[in-house]
Every structure is written in structure tokens, then in C-alpha cells.
Protein backbone atom coordinates (compact mmCIF):
# COMPACT_ATOMS: atom_id res chain seq x y z
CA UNK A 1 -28.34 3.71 13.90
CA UNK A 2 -24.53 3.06 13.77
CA UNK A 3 -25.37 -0.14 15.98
CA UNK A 4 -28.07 -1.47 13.28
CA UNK A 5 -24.76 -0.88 10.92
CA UNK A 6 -22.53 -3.04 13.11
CA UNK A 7 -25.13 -5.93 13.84
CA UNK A 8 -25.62 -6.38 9.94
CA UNK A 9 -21.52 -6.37 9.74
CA UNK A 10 -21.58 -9.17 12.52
CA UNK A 11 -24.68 -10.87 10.82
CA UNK A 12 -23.05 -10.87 7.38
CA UNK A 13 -19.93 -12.20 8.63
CA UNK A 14 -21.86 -15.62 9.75
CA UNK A 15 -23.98 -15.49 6.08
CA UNK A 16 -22.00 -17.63 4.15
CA UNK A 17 -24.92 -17.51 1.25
CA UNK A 18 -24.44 -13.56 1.25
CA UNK A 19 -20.64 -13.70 1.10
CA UNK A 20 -20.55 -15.99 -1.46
CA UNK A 21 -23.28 -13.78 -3.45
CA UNK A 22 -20.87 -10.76 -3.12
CA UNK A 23 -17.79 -12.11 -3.37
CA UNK A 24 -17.16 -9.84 -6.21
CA UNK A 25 -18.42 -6.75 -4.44
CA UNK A 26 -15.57 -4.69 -3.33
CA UNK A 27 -16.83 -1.09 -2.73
CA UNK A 28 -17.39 2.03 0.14
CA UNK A 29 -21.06 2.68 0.35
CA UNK A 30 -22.68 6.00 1.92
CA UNK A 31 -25.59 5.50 3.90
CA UNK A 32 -27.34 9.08 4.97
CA UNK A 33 -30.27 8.89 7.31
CA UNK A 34 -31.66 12.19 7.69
CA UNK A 35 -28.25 13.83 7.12
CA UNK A 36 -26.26 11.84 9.46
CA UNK A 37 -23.33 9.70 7.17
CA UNK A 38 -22.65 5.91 7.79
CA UNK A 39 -19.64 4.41 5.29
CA UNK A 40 -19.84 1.04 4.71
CA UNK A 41 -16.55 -0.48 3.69
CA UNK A 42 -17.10 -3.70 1.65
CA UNK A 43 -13.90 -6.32 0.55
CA UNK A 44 -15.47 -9.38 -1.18
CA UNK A 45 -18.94 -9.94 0.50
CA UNK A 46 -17.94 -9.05 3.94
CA UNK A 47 -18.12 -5.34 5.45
CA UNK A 48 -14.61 -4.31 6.69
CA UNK A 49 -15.53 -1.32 8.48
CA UNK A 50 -18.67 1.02 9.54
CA UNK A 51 -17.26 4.56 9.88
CA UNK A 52 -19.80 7.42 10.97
CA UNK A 53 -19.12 10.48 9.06
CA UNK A 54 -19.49 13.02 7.76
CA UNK A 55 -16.04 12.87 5.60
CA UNK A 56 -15.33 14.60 2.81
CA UNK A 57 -12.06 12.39 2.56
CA UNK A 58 -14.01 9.06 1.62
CA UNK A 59 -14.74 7.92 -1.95
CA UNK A 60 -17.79 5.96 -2.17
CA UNK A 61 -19.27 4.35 -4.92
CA UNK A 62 -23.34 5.16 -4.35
CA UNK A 63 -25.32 6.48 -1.89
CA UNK A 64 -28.92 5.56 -0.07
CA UNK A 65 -30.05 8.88 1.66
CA UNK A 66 -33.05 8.07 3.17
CA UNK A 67 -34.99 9.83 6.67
CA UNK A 68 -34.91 7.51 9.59
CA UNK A 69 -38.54 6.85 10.18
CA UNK A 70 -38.68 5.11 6.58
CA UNK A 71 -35.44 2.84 7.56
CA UNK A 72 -37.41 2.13 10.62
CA UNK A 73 -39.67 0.84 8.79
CA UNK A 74 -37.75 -0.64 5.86
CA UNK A 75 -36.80 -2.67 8.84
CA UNK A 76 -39.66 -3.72 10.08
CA UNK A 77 -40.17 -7.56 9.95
CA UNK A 78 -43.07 -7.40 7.86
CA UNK A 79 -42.65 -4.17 5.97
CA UNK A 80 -44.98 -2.19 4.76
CA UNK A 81 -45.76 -1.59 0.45
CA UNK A 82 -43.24 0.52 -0.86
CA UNK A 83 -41.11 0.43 2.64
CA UNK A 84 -40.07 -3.73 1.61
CA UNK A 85 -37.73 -2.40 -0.91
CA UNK A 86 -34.61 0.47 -1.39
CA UNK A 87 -36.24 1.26 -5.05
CA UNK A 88 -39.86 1.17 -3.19
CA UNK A 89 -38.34 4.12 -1.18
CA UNK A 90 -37.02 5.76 -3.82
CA UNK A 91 -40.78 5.19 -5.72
CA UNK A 92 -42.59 6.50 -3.12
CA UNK A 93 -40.22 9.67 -2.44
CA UNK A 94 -38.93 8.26 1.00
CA UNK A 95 -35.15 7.82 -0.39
CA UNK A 96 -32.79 8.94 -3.22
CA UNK A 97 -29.74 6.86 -4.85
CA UNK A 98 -27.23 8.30 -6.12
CA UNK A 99 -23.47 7.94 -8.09
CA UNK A 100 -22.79 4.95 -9.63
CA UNK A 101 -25.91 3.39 -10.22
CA UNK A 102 -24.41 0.25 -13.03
CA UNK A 103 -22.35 -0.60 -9.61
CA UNK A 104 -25.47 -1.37 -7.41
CA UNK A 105 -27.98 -3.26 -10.00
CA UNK A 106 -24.84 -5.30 -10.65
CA UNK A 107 -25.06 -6.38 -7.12
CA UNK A 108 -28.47 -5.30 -6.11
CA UNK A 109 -29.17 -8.72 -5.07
CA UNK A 110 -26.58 -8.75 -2.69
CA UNK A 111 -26.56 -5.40 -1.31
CA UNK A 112 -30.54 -5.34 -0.64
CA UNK A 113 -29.91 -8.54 1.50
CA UNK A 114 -27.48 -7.05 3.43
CA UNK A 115 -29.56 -3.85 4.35
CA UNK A 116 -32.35 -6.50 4.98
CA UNK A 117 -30.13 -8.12 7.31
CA UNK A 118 -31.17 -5.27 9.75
CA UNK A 119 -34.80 -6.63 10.21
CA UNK A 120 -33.15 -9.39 12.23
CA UNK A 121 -30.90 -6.85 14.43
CA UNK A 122 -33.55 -4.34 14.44
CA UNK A 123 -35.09 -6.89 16.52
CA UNK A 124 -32.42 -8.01 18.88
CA UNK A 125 -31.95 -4.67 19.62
CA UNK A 126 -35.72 -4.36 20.54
């Protein structure tokens, strides 16, 4: 999983589009899959670091806790209703958001195109 984390850092770094879109979007994001932590460090549009946790030393702004079979297939290429979207996970019952939700619809756009950006190295890795 932590190598999905670091293809969508390298794959964001040559996104122009998505840096621009989050150029304003400076923020530490938890990412739990089935209880394992994944911090993703963000400094205008790009993702400085991918730390694996668990930490209890690490502020983050929200959290996506999710199990890994529906990230699999959140990932997918063509994915699935209710799997196509974070909030379609969280409709469904396959994820939960929480903390500061005004933070993430503020940059929703952005930040569901960067966890979309693992379709692409879900399928490198393949």
C-alpha cells in the first residue's frame, strides 16, 4: 500500500493541472486502510512526504479510514458504483471521514484527484 502512496507522490509531482489546483492546499492527511496509518504530508499541491505510522506525534487535518479491498477497488480503472468516489465509500459503509471536514470540501476537487491518481499506479504496479 505504502508504494501506491509513493507512485501518486511521484505522479503528482509531474501533474502540473493538480498542483496548480492545490496550490493552496497545505495540510497532513491520515490515510487508514484496515488499521494500518499512511500520513500524507502536503505543501502547496505537491506531497512532501508519505510516512507509515502509526504516530501519535502527527497532527493531521482529516482522515479516510477505509478496508483495503474497497481501495482496491476505488482503484480500479473502471470502478465500480459507490467504489468511483471517497463519499461513495463513505455512502455505502465501506469508509469513514473524519476531523476537519470544511478543510477537505474546500479542496475536495483536488484531493479526490490525487487519491485517483492511484488507478494509474495501481496499474504499473500490476
Amino acid at each position: 500500500m505504502i508504494d501506491i502512496f509513493r507512485g501518486i507522490q511521484r505522479d503528482l509531482d509531474g501533474a502540473a493541472h493538480l498542483q496548480r489546483l492545490g496550490r493552496l492546499f497545505s495540510e497532513t492527511v491520515l490515510i487508514e486502510v484496515d488499521g494500518r496509518e499512511v500520513y500524507l504530508t502536503f505543501d502547496k499541491g505537491r506531497i512532501e512526504a508519505v510516512v507509515e505510522g502509526p504516530s501519535r506525534k502527527t497532527p493531521w487535518r482529516f482522515a479516510l479510514r477505509t478496508d483495503a479491498e474497497a481501495l482496491g477497488k476505488f482503484w480500479e480503472p473502471i470502478p465500480a458504483p459507490g467504489f468511483h468516489d471517497i463519499f461513495g465509500l463513505v455512502k455505502i459503509g465501506r469508509a469513514r471521514i473524519d476531523g476537519d471536514i470544511l478543510t477537505l470540501v474546500k479542496n475536495l476537487r483536488f484531493f479526490k484527484d490525487v487519491l485517483a491518481l492511484g488507478r494509474q499506479t495501481k496499474e504499473v504496479a500490476a
